[in-house]
C-alpha atoms as a PDB file:
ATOM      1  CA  UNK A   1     -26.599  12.401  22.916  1.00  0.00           C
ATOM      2  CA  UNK A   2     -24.400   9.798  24.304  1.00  0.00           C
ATOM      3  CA  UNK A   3     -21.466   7.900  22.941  1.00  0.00           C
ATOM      4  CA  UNK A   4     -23.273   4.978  22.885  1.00  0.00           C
ATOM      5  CA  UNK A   5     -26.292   6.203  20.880  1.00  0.00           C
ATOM      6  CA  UNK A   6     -24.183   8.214  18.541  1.00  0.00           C
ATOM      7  CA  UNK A   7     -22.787   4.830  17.703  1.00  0.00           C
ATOM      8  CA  UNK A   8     -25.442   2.758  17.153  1.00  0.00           C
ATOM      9  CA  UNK A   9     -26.379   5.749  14.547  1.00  0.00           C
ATOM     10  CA  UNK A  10     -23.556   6.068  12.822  1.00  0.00           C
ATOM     11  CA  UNK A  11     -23.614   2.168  12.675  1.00  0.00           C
ATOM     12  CA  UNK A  12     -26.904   2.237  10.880  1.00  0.00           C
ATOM     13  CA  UNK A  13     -25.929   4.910   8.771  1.00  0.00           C
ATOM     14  CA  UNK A  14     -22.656   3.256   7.533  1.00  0.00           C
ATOM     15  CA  UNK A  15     -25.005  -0.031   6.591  1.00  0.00           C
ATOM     16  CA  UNK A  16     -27.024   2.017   5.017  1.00  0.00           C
ATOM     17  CA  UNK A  17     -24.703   3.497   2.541  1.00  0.00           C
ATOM     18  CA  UNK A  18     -23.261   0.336   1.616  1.00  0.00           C
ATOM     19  CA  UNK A  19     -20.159   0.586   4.320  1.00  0.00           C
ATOM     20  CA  UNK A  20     -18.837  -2.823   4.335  1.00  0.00           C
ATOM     21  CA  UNK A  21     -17.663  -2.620   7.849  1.00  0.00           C
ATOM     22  CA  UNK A  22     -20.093  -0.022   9.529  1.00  0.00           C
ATOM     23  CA  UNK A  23     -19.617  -1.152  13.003  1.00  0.00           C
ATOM     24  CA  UNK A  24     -15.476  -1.145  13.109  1.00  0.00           C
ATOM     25  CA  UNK A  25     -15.910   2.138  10.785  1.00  0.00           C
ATOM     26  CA  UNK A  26     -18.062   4.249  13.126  1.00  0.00           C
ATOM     27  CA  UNK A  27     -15.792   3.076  15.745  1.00  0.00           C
ATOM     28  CA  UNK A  28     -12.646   4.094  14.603  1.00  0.00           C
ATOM     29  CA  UNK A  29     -14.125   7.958  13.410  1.00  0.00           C
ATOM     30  CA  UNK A  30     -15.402   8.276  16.641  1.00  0.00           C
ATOM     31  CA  UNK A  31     -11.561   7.677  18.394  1.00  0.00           C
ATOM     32  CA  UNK A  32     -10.500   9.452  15.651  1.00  0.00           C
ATOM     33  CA  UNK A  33     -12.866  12.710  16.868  1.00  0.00           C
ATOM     34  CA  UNK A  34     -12.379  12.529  20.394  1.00  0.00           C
ATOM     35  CA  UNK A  35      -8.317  11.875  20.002  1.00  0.00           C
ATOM     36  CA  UNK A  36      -8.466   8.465  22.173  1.00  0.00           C
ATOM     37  CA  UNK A  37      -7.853   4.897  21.090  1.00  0.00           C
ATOM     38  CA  UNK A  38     -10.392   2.676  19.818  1.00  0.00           C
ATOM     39  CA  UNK A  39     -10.245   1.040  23.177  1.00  0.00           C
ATOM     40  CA  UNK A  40     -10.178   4.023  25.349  1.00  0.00           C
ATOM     41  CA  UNK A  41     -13.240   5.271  23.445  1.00  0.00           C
ATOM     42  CA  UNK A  42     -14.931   1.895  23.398  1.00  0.00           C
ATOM     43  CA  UNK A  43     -14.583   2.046  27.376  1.00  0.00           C
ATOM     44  CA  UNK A  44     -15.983   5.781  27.516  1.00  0.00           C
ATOM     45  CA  UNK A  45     -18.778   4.391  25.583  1.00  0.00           C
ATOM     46  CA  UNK A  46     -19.530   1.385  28.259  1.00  0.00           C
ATOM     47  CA  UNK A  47     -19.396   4.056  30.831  1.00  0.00           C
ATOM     48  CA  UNK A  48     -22.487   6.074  29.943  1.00  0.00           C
ATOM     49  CA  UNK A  49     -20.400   9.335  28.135  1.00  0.00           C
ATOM     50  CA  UNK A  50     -22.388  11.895  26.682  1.00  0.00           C
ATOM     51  CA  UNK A  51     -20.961  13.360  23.393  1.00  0.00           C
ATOM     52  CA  UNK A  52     -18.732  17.052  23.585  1.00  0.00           C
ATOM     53  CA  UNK A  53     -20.615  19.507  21.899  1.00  0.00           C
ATOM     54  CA  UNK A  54     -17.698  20.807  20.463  1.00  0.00           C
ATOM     55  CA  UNK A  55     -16.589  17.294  18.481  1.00  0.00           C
ATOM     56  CA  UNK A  56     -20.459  17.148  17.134  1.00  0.00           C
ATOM     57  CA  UNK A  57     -19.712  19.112  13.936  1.00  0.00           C
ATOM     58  CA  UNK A  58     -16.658  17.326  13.553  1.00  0.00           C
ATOM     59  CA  UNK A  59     -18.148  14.057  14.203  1.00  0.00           C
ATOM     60  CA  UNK A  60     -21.125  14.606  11.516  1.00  0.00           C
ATOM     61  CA  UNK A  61     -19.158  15.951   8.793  1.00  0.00           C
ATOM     62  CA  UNK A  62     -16.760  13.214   8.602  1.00  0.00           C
ATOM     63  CA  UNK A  63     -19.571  10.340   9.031  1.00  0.00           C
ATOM     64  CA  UNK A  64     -21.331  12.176   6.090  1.00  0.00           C
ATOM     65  CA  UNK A  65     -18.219  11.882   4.072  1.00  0.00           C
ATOM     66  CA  UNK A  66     -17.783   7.658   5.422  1.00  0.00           C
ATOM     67  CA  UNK A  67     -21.936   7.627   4.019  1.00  0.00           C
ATOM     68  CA  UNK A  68     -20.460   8.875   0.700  1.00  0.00           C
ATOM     69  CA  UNK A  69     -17.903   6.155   0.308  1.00  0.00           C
ATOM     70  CA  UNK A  70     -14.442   8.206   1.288  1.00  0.00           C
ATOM     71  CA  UNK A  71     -12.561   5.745   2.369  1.00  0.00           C
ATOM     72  CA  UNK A  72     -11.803   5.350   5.791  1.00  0.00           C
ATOM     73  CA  UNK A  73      -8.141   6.083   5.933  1.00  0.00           C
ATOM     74  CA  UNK A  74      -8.632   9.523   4.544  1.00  0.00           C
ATOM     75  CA  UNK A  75     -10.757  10.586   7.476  1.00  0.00           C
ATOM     76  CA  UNK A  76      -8.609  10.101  10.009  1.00  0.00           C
ATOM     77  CA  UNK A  77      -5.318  10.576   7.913  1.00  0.00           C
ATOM     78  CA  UNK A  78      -3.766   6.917   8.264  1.00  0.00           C
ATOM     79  CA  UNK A  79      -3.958   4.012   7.112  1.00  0.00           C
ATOM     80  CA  UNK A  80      -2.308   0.813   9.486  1.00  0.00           C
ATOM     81  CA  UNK A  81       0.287  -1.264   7.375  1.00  0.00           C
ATOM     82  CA  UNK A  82       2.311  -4.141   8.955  1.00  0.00           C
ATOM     83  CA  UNK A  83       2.989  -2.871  12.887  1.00  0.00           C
ATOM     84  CA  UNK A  84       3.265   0.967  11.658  1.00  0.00           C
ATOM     85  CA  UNK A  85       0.961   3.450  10.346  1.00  0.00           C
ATOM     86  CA  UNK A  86       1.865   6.216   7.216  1.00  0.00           C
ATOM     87  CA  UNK A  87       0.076   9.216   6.447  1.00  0.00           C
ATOM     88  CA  UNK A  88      -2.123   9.406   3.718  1.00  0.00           C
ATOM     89  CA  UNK A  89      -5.293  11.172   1.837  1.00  0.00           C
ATOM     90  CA  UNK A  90      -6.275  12.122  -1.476  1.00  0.00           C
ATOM     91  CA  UNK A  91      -3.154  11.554  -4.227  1.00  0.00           C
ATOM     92  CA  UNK A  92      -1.776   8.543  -2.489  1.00  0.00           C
ATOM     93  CA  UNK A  93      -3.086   5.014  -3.096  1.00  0.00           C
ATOM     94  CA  UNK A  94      -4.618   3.644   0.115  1.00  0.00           C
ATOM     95  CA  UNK A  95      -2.380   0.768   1.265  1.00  0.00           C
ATOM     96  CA  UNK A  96      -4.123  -2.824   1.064  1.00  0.00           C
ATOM     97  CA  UNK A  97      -3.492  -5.635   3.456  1.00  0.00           C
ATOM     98  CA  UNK A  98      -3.421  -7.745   0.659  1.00  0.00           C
ATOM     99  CA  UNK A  99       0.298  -6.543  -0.353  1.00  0.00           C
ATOM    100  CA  UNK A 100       1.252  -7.756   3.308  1.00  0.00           C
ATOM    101  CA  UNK A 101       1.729 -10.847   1.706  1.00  0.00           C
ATOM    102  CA  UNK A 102       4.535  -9.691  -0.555  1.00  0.00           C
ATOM    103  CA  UNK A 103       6.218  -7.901   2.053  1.00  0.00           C
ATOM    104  CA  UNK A 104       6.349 -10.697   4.436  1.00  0.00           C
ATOM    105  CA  UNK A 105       7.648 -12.985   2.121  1.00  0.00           C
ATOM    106  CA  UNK A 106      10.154 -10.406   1.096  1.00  0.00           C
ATOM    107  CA  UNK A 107      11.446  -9.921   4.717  1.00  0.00           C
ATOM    108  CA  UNK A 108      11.816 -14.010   4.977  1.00  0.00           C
ATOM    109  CA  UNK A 109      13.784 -14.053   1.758  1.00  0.00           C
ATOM    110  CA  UNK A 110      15.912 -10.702   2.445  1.00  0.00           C
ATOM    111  CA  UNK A 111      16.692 -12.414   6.019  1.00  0.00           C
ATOM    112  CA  UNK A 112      18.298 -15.407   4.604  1.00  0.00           C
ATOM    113  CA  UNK A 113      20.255 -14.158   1.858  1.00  0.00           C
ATOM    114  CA  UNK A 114      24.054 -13.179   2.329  1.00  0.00           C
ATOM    115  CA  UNK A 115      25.231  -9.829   3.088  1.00  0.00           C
ATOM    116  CA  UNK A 116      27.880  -8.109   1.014  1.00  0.00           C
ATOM    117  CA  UNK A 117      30.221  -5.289   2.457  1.00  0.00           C
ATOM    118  CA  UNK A 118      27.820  -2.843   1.346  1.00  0.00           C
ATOM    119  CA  UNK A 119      24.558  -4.636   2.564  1.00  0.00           C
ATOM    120  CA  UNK A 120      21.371  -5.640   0.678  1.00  0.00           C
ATOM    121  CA  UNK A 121      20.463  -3.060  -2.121  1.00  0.00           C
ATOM    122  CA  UNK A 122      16.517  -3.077  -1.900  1.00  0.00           C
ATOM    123  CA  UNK A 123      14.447  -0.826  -5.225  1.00  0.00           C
ATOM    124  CA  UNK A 124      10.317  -0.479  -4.489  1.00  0.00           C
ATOM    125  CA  UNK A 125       8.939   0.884  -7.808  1.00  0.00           C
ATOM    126  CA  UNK A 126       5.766   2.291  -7.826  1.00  0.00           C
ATOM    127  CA  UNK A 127       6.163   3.168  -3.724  1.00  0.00           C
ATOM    128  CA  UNK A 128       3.020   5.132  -3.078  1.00  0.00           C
ATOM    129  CA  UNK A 129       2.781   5.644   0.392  1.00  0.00           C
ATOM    130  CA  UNK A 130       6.136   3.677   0.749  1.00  0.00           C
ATOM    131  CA  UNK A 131       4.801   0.743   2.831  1.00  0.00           C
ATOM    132  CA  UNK A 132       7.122  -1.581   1.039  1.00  0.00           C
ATOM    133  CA  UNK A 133      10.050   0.257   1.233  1.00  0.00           C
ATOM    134  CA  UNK A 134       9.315   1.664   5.158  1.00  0.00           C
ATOM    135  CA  UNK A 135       8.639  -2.433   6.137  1.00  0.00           C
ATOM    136  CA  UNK A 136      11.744  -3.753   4.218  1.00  0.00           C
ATOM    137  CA  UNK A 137      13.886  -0.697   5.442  1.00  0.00           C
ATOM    138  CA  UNK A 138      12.642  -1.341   9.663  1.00  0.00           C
ATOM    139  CA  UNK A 139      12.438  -5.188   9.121  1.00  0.00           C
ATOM    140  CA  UNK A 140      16.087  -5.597   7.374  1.00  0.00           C
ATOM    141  CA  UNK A 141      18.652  -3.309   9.178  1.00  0.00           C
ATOM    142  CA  UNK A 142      21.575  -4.441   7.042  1.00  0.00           C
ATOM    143  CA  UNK A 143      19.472  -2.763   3.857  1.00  0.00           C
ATOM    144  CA  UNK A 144      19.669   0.140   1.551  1.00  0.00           C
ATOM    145  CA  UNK A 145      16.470   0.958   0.351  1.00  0.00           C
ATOM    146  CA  UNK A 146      15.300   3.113  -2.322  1.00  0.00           C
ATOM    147  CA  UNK A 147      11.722   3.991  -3.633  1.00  0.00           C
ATOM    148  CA  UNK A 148      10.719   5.127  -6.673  1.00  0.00           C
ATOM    149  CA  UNK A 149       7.536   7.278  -7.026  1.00  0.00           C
ATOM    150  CA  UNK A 150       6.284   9.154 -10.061  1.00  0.00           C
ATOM    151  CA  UNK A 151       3.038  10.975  -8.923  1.00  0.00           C
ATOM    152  CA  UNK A 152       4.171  14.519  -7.175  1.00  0.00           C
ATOM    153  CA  UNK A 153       0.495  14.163  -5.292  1.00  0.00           C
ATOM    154  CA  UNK A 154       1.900  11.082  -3.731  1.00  0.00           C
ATOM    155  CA  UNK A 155       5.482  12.354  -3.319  1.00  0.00           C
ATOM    156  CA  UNK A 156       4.217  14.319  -0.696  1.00  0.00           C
ATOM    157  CA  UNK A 157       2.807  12.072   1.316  1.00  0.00           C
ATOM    158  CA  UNK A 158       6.293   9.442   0.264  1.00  0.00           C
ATOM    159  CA  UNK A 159       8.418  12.211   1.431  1.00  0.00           C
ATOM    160  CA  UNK A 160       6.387  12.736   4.868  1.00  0.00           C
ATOM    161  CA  UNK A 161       6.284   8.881   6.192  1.00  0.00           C
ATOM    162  CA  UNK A 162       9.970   8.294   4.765  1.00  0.00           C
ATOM    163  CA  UNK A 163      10.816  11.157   7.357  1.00  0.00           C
ATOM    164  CA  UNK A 164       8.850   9.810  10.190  1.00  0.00           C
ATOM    165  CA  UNK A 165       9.555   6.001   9.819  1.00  0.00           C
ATOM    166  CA  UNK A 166      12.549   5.278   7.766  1.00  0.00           C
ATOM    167  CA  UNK A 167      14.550   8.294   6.994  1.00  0.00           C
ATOM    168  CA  UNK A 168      17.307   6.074   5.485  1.00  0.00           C
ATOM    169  CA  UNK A 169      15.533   5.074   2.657  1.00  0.00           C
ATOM    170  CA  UNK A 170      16.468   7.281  -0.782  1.00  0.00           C
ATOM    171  CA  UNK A 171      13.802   8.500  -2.842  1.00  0.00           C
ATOM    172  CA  UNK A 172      13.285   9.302  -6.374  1.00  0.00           C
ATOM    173  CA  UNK A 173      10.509  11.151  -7.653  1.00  0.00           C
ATOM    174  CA  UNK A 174      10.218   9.837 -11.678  1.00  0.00           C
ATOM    175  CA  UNK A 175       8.811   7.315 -13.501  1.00  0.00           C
ATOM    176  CA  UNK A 176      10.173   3.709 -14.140  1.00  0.00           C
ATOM    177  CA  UNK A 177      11.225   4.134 -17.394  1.00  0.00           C
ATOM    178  CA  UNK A 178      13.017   7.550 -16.159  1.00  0.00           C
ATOM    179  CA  UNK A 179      14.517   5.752 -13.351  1.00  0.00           C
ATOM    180  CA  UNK A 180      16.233   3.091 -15.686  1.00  0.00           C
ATOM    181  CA  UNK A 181      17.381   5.796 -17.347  1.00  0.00           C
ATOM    182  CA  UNK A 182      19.244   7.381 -14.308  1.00  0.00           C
ATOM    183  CA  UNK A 183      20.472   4.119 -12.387  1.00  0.00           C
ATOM    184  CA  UNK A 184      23.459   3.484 -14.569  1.00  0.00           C
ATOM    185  CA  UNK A 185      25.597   0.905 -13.181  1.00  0.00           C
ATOM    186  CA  UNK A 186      23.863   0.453  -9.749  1.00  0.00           C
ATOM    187  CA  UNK A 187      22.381  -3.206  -9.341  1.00  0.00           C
ATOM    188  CA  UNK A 188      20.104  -4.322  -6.591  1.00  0.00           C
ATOM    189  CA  UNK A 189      19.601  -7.541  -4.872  1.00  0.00           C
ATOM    190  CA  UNK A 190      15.869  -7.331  -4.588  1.00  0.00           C
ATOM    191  CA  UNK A 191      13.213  -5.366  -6.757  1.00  0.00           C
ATOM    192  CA  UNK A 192       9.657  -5.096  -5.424  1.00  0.00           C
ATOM    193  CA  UNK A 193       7.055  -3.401  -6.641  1.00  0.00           C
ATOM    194  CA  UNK A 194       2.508  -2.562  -6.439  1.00  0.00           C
ATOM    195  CA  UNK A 195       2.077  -1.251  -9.634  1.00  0.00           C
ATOM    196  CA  UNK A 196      -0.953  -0.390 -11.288  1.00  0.00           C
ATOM    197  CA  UNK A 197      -2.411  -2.768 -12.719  1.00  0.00           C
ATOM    198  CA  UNK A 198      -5.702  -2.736 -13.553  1.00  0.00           C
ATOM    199  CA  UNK A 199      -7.172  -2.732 -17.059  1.00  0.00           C
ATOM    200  CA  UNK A 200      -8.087   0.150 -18.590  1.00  0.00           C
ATOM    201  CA  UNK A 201     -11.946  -0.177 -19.317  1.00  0.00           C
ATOM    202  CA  UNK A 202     -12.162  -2.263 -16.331  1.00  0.00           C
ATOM    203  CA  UNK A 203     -13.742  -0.064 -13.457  1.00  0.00           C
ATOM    204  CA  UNK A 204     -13.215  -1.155  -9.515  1.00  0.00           C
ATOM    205  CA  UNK A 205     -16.072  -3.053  -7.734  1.00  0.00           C
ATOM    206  CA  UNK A 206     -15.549  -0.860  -4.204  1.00  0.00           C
ATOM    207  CA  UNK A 207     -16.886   3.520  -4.628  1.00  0.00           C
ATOM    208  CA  UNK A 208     -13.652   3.973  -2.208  1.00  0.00           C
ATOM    209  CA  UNK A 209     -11.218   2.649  -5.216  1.00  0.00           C
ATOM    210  CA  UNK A 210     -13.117   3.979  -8.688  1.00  0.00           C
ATOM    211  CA  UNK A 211     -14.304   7.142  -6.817  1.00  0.00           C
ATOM    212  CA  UNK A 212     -11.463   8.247  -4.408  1.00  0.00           C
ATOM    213  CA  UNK A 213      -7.560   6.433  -5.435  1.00  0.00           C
ATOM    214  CA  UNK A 214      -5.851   8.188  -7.827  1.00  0.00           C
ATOM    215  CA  UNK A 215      -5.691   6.586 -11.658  1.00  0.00           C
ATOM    216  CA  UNK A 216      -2.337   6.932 -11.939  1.00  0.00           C
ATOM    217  CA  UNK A 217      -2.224   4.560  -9.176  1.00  0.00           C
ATOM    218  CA  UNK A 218      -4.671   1.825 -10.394  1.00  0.00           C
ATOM    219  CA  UNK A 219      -4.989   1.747 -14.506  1.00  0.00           C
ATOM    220  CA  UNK A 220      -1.846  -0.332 -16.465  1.00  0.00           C
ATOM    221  CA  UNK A 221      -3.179  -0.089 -19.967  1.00  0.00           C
ATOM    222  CA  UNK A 222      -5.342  -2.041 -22.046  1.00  0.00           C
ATOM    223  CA  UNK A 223      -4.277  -5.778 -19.987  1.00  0.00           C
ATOM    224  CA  UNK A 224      -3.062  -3.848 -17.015  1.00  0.00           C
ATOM    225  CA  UNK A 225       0.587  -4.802 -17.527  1.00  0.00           C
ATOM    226  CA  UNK A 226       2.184  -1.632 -19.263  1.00  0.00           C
ATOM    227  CA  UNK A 227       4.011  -0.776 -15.603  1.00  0.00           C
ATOM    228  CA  UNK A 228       5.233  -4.385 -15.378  1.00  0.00           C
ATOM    229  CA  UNK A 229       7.008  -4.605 -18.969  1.00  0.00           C
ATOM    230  CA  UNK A 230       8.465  -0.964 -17.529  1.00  0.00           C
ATOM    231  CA  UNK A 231       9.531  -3.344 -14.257  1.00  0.00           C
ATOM    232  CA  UNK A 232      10.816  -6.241 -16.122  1.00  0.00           C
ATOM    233  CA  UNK A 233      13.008  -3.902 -18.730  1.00  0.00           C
ATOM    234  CA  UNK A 234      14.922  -2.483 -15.736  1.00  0.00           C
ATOM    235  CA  UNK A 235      14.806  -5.692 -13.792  1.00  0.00           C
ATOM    236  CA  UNK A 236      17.074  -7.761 -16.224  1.00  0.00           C
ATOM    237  CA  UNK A 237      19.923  -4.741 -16.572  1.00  0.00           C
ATOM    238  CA  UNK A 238      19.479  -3.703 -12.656  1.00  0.00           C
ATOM    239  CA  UNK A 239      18.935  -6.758 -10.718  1.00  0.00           C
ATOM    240  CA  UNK A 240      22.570  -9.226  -9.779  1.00  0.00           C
ATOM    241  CA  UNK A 241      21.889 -12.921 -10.952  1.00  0.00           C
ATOM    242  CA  UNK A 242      19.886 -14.630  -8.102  1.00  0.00           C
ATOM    243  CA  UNK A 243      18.661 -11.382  -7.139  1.00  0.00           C
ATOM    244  CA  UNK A 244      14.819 -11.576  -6.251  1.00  0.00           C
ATOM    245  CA  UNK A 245      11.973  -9.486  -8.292  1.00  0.00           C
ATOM    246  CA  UNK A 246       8.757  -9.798  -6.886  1.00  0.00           C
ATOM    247  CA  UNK A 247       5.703  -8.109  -7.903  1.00  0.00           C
ATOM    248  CA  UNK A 248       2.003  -7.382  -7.142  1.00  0.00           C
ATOM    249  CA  UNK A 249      -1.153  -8.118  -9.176  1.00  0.00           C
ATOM    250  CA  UNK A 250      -4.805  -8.972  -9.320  1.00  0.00           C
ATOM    251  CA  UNK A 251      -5.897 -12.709  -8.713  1.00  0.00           C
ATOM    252  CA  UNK A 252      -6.560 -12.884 -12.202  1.00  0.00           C
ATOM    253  CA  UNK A 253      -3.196 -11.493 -13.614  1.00  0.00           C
ATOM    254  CA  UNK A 254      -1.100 -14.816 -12.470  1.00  0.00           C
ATOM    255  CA  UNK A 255      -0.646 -16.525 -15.239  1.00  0.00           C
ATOM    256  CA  UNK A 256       0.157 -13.457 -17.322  1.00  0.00           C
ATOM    257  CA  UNK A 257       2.661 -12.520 -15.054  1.00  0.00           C
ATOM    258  CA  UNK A 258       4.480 -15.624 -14.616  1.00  0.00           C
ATOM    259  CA  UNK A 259       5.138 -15.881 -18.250  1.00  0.00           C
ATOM    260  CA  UNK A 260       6.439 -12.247 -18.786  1.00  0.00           C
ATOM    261  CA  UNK A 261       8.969 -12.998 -16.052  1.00  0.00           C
ATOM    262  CA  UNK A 262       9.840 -16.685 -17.932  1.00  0.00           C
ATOM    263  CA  UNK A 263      10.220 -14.641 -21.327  1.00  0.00           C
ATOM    264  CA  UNK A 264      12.415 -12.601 -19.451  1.00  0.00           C
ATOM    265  CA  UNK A 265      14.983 -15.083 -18.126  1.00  0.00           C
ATOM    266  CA  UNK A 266      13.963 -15.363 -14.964  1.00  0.00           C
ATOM    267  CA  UNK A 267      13.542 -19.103 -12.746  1.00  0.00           C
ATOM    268  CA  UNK A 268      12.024 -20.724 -10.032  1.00  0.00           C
ATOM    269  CA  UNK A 269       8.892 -18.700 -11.147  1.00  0.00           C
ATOM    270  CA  UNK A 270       5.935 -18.730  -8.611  1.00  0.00           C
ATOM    271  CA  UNK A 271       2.352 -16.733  -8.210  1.00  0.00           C
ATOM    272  CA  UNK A 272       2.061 -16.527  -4.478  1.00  0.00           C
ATOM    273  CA  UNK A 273      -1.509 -16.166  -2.669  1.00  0.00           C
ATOM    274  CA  UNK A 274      -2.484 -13.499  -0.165  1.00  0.00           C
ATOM    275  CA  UNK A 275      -4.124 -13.811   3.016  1.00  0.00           C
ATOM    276  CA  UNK A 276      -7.233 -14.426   1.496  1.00  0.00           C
ATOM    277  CA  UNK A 277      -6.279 -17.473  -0.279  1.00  0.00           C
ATOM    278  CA  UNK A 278      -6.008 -14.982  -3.756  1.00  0.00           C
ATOM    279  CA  UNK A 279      -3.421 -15.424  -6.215  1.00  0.00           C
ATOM    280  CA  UNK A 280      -1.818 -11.703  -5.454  1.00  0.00           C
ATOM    281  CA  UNK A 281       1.714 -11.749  -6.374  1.00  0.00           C
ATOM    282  CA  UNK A 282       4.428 -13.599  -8.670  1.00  0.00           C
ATOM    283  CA  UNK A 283       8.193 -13.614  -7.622  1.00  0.00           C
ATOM    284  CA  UNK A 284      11.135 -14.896  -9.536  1.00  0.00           C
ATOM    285  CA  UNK A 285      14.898 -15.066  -9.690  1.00  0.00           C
ATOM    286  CA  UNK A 286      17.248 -13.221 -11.901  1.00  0.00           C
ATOM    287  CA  UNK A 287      19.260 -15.695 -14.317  1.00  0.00           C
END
């Protein structure tokens, strides 16, 4: 069979099953299986290339897996954040583009702020892959950056793309509540953090989040929120007055949010939206 046809299989396949990009997805397992760019494959494909038998098992067993609903990023063992990419697969939370938003913003505000002899002390709970803490580490030189992860599944992935992108940055493998335990006397100018936070009777819409991320990743408790009282308790002894918290949530979690961080002391309150015009995350300053 040729590229081309393979393709336009795969592509009905994906529809099929539900895939809500089929096109892009085929595309991107077929690169994936013949090691090229999604380019350099797309131009094999114009050219009339018939498929290597020897990528044909490979090929069908991972489209069979994309027909079940396995997200994406754990067939080809990445997932794009930002201008990088960080390993991933099952145990790890996938990395949404959605939390862009909060990263960007916290670049902009950890680029204007004043740098003390020491630098900018920068603490991403709930790190996961460690997007946050890679992007803040790469984007603000003048930063120390430390991530806190309690999953060991996740850990190992954590570990590997701290290694590979920003080997500066400290980790700690523990919980929150463990971790505000163990920080003592250290305060940070900026605390960031994608916690879980969805309800707990409240399953996800998409197969590749209820079926494939890990719970400890998604589920908060009974509002969603458990994690973020955890956040906000070490917040207000950890964080300098002025310093910046900022954290994620679901579009429906604004208001909730905002007033946790008011009962907590903190001002200039705000829900931000993400790229999708979604309220996605609510920052606030230290009093």
């Amino acid at each position: 069979m040729d590229l081309r046809s393979a393709l336009l299989d795969a592509t009905e396949r994906l529809a099929r099953a539900g895939v809500p990009t089929p096109q892009v997805d085929a595309e991107l397992i077929l690169a994936h299986v013949v090691g090229l760019s999604r380019g350099e494959m797309l131009a094999r494909v114009h050219s009339g290339k018939i498929f290597e038998p020897d990528h044909w098992d490979t090929w069908e067993m991972l489209l069979a897996r994309r027909e079940k609903r396995e997200p994406l990023q754990h067939l080809t063992g990445t997932a794009a954040f930002v201008n990088f990419e960080v390993a991933v697969g099952p145990g790890v939370f996938v990395p949404r583009p959605e939390t862009q938003a909060l990263v960007e913003a916290a670049i902009t505000h950890a680029q204007s702020m004043a740098v003390g002899d020491e630098g900018l002390r920068i603490l991403d709970l709930c790190s996961g892959s460690g997007v946050i803490a890679i992007a803040l580490a790469r984007a603000v030189p003048h930063a120390r950056v430390s991530a806190v992860e309690a999953s060991g599944e996740a850990c190992v992935y954590l570990e590997r793309n701290l290694a590979a992108l920003a080997p500066e940055v400290q980790l700690f493998s523990m919980t929150v509540e463990d971790f505000a335990r163990e920080v003592g006397d250290t305060v940070f100018d900026m605390i960031l953090a994608n916690p879980p936070y969805i309800p707990a009777q409240e399953i996800p819409n998409d197969p590749e989040v209820a079926a494939f991320d890990p719970e400890m990743a998604l589920f908060g408790g009974d509002d969603g929120l458990d994690v973020v009282h955890h956040i906000l308790a070490l917040a207000t002894h950890a964080l300098r007055p002025g310093g910046y918290l900022a954290l994620e949530h679901s579009n429906l979690q604004g208001e909730a949010v905002r007033s946790l961080l008011e009962a907590a002391g903190f001002f200039s309150v705000v829900t931000e939206k993400d790229f999708a015009d979604r309220e996605r995350f609510t920052r606030g300053f230290q009093s």
